[in-house]
Protein backbone atom coordinates (compact mmCIF):
# COMPACT_ATOMS: atom_id res chain seq x y z
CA UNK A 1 101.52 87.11 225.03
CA UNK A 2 98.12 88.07 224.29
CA UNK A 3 98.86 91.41 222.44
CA UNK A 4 101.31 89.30 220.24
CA UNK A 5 98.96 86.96 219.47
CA UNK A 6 96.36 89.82 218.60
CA UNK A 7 98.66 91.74 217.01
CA UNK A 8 99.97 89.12 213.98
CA UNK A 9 96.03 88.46 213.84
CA UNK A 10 95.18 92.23 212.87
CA UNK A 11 98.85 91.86 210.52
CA UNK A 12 97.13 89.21 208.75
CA UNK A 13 93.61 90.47 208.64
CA UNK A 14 95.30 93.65 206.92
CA UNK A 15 97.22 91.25 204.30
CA UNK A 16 94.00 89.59 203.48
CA UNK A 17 91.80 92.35 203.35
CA UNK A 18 94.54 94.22 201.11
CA UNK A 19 93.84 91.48 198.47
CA UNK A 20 90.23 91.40 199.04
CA UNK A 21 88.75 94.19 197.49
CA UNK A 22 89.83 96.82 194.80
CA UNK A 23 88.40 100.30 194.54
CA UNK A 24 87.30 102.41 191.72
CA UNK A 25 88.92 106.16 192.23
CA UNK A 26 86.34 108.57 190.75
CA UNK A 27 87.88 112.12 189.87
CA UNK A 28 84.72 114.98 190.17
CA UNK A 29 85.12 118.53 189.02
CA UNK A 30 83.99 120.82 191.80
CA UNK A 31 85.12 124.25 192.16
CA UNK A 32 86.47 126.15 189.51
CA UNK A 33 89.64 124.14 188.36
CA UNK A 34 89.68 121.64 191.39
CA UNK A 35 89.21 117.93 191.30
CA UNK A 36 87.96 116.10 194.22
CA UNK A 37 89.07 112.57 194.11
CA UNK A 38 86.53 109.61 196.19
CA UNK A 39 87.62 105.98 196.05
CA UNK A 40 84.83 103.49 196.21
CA UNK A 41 84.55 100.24 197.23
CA UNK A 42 81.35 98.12 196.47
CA UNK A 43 80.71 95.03 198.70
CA UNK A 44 79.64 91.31 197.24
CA UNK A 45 76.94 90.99 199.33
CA UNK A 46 73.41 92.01 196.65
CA UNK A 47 71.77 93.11 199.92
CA UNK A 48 73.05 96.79 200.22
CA UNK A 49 72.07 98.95 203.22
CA UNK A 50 73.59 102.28 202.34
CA UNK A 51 76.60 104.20 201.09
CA UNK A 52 79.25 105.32 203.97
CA UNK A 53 81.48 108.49 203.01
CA UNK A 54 84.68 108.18 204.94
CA UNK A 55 86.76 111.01 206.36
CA UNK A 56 89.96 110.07 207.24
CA UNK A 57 91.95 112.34 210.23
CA UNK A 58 95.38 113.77 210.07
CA UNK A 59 95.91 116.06 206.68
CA UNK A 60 93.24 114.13 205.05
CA UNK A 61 95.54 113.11 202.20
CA UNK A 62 94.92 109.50 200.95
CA UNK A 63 97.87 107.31 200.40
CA UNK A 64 98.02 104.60 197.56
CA UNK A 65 99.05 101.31 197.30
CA UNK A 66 100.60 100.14 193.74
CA UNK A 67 97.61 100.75 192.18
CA UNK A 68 95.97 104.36 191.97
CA UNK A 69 92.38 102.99 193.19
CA UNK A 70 93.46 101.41 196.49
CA UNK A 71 94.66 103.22 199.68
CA UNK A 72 96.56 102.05 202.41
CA UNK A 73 97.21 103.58 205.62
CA UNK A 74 96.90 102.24 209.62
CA UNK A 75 94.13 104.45 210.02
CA UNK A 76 90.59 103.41 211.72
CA UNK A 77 88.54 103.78 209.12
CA UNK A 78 90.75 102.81 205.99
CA UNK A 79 91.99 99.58 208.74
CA UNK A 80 87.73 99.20 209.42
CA UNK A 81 86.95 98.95 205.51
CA UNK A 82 86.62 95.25 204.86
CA UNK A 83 84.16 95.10 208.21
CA UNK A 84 82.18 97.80 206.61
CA UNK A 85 81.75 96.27 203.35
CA UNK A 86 81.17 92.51 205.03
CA UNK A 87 77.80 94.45 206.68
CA UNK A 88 76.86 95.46 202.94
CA UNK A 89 77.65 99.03 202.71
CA UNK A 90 79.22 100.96 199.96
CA UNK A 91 82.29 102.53 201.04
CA UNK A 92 83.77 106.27 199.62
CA UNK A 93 86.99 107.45 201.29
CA UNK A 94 87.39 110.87 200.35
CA UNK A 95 90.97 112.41 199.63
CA UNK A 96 91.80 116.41 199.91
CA UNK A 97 90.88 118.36 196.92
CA UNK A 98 93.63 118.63 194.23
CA UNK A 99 94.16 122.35 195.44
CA UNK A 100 94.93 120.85 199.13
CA UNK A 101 97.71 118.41 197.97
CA UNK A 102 100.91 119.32 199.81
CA UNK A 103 102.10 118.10 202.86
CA UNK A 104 99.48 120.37 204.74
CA UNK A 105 96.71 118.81 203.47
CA UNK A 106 93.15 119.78 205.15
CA UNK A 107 94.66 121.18 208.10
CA UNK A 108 94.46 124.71 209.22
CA UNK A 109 90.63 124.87 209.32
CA UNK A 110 89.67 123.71 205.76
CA UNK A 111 87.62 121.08 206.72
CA UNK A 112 84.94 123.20 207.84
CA UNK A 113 85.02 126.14 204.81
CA UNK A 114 82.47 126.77 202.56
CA UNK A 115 85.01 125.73 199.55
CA UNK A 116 85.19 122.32 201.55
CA UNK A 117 81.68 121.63 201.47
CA UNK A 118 80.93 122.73 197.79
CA UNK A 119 83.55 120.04 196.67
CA UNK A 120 81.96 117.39 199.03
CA UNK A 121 78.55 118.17 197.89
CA UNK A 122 79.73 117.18 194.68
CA UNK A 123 80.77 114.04 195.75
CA UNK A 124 77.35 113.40 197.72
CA UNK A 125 75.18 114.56 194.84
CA UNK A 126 77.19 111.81 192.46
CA UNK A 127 77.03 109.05 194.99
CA UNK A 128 73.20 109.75 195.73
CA UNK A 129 72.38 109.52 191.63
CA UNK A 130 74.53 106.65 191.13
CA UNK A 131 73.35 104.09 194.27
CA UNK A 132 69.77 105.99 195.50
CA UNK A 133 70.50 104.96 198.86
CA UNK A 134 70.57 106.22 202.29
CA UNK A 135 74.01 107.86 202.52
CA UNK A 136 75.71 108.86 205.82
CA UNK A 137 79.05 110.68 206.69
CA UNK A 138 81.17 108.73 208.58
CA UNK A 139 84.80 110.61 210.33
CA UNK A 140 87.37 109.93 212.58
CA UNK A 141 89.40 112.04 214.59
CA UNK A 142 90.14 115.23 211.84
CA UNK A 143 87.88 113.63 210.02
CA UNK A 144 84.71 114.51 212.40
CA UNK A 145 85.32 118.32 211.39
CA UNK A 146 84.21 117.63 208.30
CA UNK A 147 81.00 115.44 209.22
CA UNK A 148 80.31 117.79 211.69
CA UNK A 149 80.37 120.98 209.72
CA UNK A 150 78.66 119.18 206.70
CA UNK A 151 75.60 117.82 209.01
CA UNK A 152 74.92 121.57 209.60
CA UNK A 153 75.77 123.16 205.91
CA UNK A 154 75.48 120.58 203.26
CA UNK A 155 73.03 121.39 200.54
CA UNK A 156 72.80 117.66 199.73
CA UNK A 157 70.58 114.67 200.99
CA UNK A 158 72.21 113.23 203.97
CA UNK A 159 70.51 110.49 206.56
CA UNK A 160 72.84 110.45 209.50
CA UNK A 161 76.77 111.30 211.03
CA UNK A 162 78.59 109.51 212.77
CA UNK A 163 81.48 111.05 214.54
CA UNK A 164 84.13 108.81 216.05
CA UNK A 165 87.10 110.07 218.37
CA UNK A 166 85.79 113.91 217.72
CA UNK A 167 88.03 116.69 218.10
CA UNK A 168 87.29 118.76 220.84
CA UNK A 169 90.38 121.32 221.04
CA UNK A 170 91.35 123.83 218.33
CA UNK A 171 94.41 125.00 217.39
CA UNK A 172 96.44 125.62 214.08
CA UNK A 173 94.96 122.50 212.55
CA UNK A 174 91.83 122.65 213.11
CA UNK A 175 88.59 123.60 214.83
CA UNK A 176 86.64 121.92 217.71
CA UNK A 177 83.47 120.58 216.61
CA UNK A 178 82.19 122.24 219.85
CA UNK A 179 82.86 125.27 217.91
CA UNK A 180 80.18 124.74 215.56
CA UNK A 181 76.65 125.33 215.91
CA UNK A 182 75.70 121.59 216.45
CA UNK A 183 72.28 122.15 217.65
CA UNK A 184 71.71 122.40 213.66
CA UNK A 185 71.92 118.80 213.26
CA UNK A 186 68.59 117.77 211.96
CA UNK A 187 69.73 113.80 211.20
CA UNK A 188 70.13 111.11 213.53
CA UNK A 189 74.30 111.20 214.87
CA UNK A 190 76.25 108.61 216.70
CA UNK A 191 79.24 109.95 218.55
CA UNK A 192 81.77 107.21 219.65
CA UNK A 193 84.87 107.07 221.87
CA UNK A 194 87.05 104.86 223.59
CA UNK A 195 87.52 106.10 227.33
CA UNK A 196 90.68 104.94 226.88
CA UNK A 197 91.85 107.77 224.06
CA UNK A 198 95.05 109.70 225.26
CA UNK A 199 94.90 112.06 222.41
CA UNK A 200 94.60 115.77 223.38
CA UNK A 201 92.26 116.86 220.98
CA UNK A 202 90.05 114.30 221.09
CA UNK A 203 88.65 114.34 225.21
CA UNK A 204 86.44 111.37 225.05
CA UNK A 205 85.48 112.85 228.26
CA UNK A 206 83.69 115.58 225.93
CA UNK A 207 81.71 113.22 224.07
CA UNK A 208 78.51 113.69 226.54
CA UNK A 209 78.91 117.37 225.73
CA UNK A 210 78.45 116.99 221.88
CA UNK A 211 75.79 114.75 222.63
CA UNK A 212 73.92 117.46 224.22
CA UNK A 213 74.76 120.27 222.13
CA UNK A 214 73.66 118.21 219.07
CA UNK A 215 70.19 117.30 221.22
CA UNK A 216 67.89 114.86 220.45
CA UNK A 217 69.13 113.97 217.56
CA UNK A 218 72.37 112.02 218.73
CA UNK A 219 73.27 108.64 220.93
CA UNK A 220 76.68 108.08 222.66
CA UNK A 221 78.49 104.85 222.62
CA UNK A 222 81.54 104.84 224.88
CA UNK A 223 84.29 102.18 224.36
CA UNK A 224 86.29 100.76 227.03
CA UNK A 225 89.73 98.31 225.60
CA UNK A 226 91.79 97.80 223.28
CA UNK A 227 95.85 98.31 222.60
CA UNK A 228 98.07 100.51 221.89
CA UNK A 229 101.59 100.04 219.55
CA UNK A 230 102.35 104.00 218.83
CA UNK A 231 104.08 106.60 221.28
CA UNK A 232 102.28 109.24 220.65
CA UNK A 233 98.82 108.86 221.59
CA UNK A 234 96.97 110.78 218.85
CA UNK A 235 98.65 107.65 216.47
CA UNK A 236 96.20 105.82 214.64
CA UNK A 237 97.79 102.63 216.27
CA UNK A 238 96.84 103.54 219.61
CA UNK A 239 93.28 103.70 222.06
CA UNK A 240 92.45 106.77 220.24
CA UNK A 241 92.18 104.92 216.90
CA UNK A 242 90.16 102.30 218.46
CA UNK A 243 93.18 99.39 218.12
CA UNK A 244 91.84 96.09 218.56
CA UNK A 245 88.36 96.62 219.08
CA UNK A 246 87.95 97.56 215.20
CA UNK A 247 85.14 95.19 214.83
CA UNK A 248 83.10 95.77 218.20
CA UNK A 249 83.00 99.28 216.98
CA UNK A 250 82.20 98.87 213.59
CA UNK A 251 79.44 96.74 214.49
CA UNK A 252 78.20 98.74 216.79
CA UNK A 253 77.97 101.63 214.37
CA UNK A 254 76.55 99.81 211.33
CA UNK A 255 73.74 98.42 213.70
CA UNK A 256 72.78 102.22 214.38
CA UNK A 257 72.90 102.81 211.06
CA UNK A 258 70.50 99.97 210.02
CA UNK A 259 68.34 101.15 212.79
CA UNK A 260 68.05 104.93 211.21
């Protein structure tokens, strides 16, 4: 009875927040012939803390509602927007360059190429000039290659990562973050899990491990609940993208953030 209960309260909180708040969808020319597309979302609040660049995980490929400035999609951080914007940051959800648009996407190692963080340097450069304030990369699952790789390459002014339900495998869609040097990361990191995550490229068991590569830059926060409403457990809908407990964890992250 309970997860029916919570489950037509998320249903509604996704209705609501769907009418809440519009985007603007910026188009940037990065390299040669390529558009990189970033859809931004400002929050009411005057009292702005900082901008948040979102990586989504799967293909990376942003899916629109009836209008071409607002996604939709069940995952974490696209389902976590409206609590991110209610603690007064500036959301940018970034899509896959124009030259990644087939069903493909970002997969097979893109996300952490040089030609990947050339067109998100772009985007990081424009948001920088346009708000001047402290900017952090925020990813989930697929998503925390790109952070990852971008906290160690990035030419650009960044102020922290924070990398939620990491990958930790590799295979044909991408690399482990464990793969990477990590011990480059300069800028205070979060890494978050839920000890509950099924998903077999994303141990949370790992987490400590990525905590220690990265050093003394990083804190762990480990997650314990939530639901689950998918199959297969690598489904957004699931433990691994933190069903449920949306709120706990984006509070818990925006609290780091304000701290750094």
């Amino acid at each position: 009875m309970k997860i029916i209960i919570s489950v037509l309260v998320f249903c509604i909180s996704l209705i609501l927040s769907g009418c809440a708040t519009s985007g603007s969808s910026i188009s940037l020319d990065t390299r040669e012939g390529i558009k990189q597309e970033v859809i931004i979302y400002e929050p009411e609040s005057k009292d702005i803390y900082g901008v948040l660049v979102l990586f989504t995980g799967g293909n990376g490929l942003l899916k629109k509602g009836s209008s071409k400035s607002d996604i939709q999609g069940n995952n974490f951080l696209i389902r976590s927007k409206e609590n991110f914007l209610k603690q007064g940051f500036i959301v940018a959800f970034v899509n896959a360059p124009s030259d990644k648009h087939d069903k493909d996407g970002m997969y097979g190692g893109f996300r952490t190429t040089s030609s990947h963080a050339e067109d998100i340097d772009k985007v990081i450069s424009y948001l920088n000039s346009k708000y001047k304030k402290p900017l952090w990369l925020v990813g989930t699952s697929r998503g925390t290659e790109s952070v990852a790789y971008l906290g160690i390459n990035s030419k650009e002014k960044i102020n922290g990562l924070i990398l939620t339900a990491s990958i930790t495998v590799s295979n044909d869609k991408g690399t482990s973050i464990m793969d990477l040097p990590l011990n480059k990361i300069t800028i205070p990191t979060l890494v978050v899990s839920n000890k509950k995550d099924k998903c077999n490229t994303t141990k949370p068991e790992e987490s400590e491990f990525i905590v220690e590569d990265i050093n003394n830059n990083a804190s762990l926060k480990i997650f314990n609940g939530g639901y689950t409403q998918a199959k297969r457990a690598c489904s957004a809908m699931t433990y691994h993208g933190f069903l449920g407990i949306e709120k706990e964890v984006i509070d818990s992250i925006s609290s780091f953030i304000k701290a750094n």
